[in-house]
C-alpha atoms as a PDB file:
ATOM      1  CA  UNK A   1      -8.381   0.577 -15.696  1.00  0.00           C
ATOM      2  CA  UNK A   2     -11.893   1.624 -15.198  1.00  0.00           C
ATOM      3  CA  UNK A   3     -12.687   3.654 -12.207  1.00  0.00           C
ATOM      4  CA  UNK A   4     -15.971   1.548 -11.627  1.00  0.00           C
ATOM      5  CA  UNK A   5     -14.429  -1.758 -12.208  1.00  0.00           C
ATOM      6  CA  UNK A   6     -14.025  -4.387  -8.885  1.00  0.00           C
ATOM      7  CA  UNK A   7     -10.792  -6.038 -10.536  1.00  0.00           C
ATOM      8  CA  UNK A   8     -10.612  -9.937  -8.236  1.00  0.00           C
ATOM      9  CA  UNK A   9      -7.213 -10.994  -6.999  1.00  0.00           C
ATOM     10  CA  UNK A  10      -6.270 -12.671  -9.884  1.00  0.00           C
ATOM     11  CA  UNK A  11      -7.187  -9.692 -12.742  1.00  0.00           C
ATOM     12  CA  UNK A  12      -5.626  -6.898 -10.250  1.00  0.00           C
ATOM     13  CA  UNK A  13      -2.045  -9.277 -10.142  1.00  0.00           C
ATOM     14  CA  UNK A  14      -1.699  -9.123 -13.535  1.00  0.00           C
ATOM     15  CA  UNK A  15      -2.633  -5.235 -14.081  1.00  0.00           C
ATOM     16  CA  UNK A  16      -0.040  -4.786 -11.734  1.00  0.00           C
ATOM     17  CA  UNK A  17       2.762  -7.950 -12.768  1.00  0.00           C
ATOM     18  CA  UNK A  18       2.177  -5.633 -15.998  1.00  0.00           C
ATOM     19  CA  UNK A  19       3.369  -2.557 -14.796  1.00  0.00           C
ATOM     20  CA  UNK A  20      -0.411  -0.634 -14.370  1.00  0.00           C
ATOM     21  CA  UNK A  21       0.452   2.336 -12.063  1.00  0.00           C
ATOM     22  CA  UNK A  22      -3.046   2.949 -11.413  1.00  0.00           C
ATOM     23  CA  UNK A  23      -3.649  -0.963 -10.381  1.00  0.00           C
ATOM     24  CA  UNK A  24      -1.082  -0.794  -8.077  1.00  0.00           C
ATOM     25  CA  UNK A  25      -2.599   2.738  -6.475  1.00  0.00           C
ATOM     26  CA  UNK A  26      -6.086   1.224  -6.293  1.00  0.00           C
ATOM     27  CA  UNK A  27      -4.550  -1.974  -4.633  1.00  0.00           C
ATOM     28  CA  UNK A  28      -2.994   0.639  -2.328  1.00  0.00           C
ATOM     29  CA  UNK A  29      -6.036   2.725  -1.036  1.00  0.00           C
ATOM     30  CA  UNK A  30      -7.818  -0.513  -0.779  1.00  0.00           C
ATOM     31  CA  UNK A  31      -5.146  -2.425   1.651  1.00  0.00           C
ATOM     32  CA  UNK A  32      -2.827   0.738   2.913  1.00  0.00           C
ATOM     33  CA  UNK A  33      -5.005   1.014   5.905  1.00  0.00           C
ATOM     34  CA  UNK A  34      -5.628  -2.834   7.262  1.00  0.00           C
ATOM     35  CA  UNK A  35      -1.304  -3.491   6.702  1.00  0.00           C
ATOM     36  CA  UNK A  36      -0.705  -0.497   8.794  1.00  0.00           C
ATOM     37  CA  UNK A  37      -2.999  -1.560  11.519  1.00  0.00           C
ATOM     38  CA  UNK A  38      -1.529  -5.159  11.249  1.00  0.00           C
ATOM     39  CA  UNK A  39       2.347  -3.739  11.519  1.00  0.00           C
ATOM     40  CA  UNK A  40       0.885  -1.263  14.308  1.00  0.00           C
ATOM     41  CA  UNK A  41      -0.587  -3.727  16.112  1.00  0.00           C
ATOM     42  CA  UNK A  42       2.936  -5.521  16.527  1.00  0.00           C
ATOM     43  CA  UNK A  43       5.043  -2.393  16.692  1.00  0.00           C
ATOM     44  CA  UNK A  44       3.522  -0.087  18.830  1.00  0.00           C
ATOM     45  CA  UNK A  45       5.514   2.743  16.697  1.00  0.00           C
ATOM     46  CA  UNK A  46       3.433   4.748  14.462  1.00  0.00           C
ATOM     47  CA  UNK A  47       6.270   6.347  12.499  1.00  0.00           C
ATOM     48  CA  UNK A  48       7.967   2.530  12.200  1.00  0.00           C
ATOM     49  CA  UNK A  49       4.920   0.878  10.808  1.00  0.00           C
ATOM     50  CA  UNK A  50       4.718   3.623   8.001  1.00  0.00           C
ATOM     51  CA  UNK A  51       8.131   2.755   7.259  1.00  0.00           C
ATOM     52  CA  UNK A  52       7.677  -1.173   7.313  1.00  0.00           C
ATOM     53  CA  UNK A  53       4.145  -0.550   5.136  1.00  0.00           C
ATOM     54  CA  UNK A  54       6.427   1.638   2.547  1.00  0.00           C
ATOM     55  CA  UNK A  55       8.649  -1.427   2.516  1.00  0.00           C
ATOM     56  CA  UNK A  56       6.110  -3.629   2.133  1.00  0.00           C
ATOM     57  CA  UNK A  57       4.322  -2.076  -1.525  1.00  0.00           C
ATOM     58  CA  UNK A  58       7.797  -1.001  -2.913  1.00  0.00           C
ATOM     59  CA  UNK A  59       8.780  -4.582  -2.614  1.00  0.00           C
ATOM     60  CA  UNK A  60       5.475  -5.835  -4.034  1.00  0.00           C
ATOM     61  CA  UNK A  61       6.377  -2.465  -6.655  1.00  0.00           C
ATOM     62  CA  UNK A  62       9.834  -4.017  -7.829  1.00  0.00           C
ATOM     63  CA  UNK A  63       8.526  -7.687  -7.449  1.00  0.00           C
ATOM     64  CA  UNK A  64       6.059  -7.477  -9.676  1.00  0.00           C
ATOM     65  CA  UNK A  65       6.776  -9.130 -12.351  1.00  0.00           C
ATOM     66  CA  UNK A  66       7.540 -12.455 -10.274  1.00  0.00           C
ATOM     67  CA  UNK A  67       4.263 -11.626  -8.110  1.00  0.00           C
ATOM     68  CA  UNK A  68       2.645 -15.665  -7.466  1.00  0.00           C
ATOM     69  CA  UNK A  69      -0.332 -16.224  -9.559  1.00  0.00           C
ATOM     70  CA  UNK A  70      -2.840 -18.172  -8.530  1.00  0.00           C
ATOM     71  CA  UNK A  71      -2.254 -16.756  -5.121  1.00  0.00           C
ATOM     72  CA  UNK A  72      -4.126 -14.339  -3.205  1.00  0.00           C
ATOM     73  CA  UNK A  73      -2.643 -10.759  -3.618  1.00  0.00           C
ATOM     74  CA  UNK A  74      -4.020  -9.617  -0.150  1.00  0.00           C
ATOM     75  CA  UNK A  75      -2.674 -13.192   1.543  1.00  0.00           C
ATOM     76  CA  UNK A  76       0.485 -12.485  -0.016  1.00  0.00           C
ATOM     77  CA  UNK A  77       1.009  -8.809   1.088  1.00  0.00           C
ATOM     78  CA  UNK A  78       0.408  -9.832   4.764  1.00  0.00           C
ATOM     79  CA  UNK A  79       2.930 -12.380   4.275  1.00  0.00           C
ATOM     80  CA  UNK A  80       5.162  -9.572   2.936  1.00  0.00           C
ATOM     81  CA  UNK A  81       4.287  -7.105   6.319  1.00  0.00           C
ATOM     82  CA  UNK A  82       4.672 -10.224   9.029  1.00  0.00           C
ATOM     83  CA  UNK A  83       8.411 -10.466   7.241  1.00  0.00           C
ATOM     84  CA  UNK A  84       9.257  -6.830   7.337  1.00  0.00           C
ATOM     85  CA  UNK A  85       8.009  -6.569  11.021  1.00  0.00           C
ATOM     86  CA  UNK A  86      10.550  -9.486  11.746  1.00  0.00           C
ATOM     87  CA  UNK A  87      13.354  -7.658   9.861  1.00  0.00           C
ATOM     88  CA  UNK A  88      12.281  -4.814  11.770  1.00  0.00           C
ATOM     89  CA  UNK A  89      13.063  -6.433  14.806  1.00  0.00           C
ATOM     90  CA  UNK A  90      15.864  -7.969  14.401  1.00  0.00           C
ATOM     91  CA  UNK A  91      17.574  -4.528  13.019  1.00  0.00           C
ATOM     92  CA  UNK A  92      16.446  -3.175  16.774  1.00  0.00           C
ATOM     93  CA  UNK A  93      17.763  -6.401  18.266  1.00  0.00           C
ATOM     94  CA  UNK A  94      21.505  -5.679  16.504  1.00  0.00           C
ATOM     95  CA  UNK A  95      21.023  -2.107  17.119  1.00  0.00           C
ATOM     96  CA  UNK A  96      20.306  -1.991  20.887  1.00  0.00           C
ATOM     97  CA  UNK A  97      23.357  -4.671  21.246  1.00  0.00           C
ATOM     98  CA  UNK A  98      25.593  -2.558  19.485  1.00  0.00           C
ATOM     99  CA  UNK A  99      24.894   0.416  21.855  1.00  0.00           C
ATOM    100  CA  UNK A 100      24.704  -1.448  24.639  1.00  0.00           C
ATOM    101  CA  UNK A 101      28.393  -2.299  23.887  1.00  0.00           C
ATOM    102  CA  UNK A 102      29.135   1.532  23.247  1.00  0.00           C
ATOM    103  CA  UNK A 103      28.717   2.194  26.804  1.00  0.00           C
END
């Protein structure tokens, strides 16, 4: 992968569908930052939403190679956030039911 390269949606899925470690970093330092202010925005908890973002690219990591083509990587990784920050909440939900019957 060359360092001065622009890879589009489509070239950068299949660098990383095929396993290209450095893809998948330069994917990362491009959308880290805007999925962590999306989760933020919606969690309020900054230690949470670096959790659900480390979710979020170790699932795209292990799904790989089963990423959509012909879909837009960036479209897809929100997708991927907006279902962790459910998850997130509904973990909470259970959790602050099951204390609340501890007491």
């Amino acid at each position: 992968m060359s360092a001065n390269h622009l890879y589009n949606d489509s070239e950068l899925l299949s660098l990383i569908a095929g396993g290209d470690e450095k893809a998948f970093g330069r994917f990362y330092q491009q959308t880290n930052g805007g999925i962590y202010n999306a989760v933020m925005a919606y969690v309020k908890d900054p230690e949470a939403a670096r959790d659900i973002v480390q979710v979020v690219y170790i699932r795209i990591w292990n799904r790989r190679q089963t990423l959509p083509a012909g879909r837009s990587l960036k479209n897809y990784l929100f997708i991927l956030a907006r279902n962790a920050v459910f998850d997130h909440f509904k973990r909470v939900t259970i959790e602050t039911k099951w204390l609340a019957t501890l007491r």
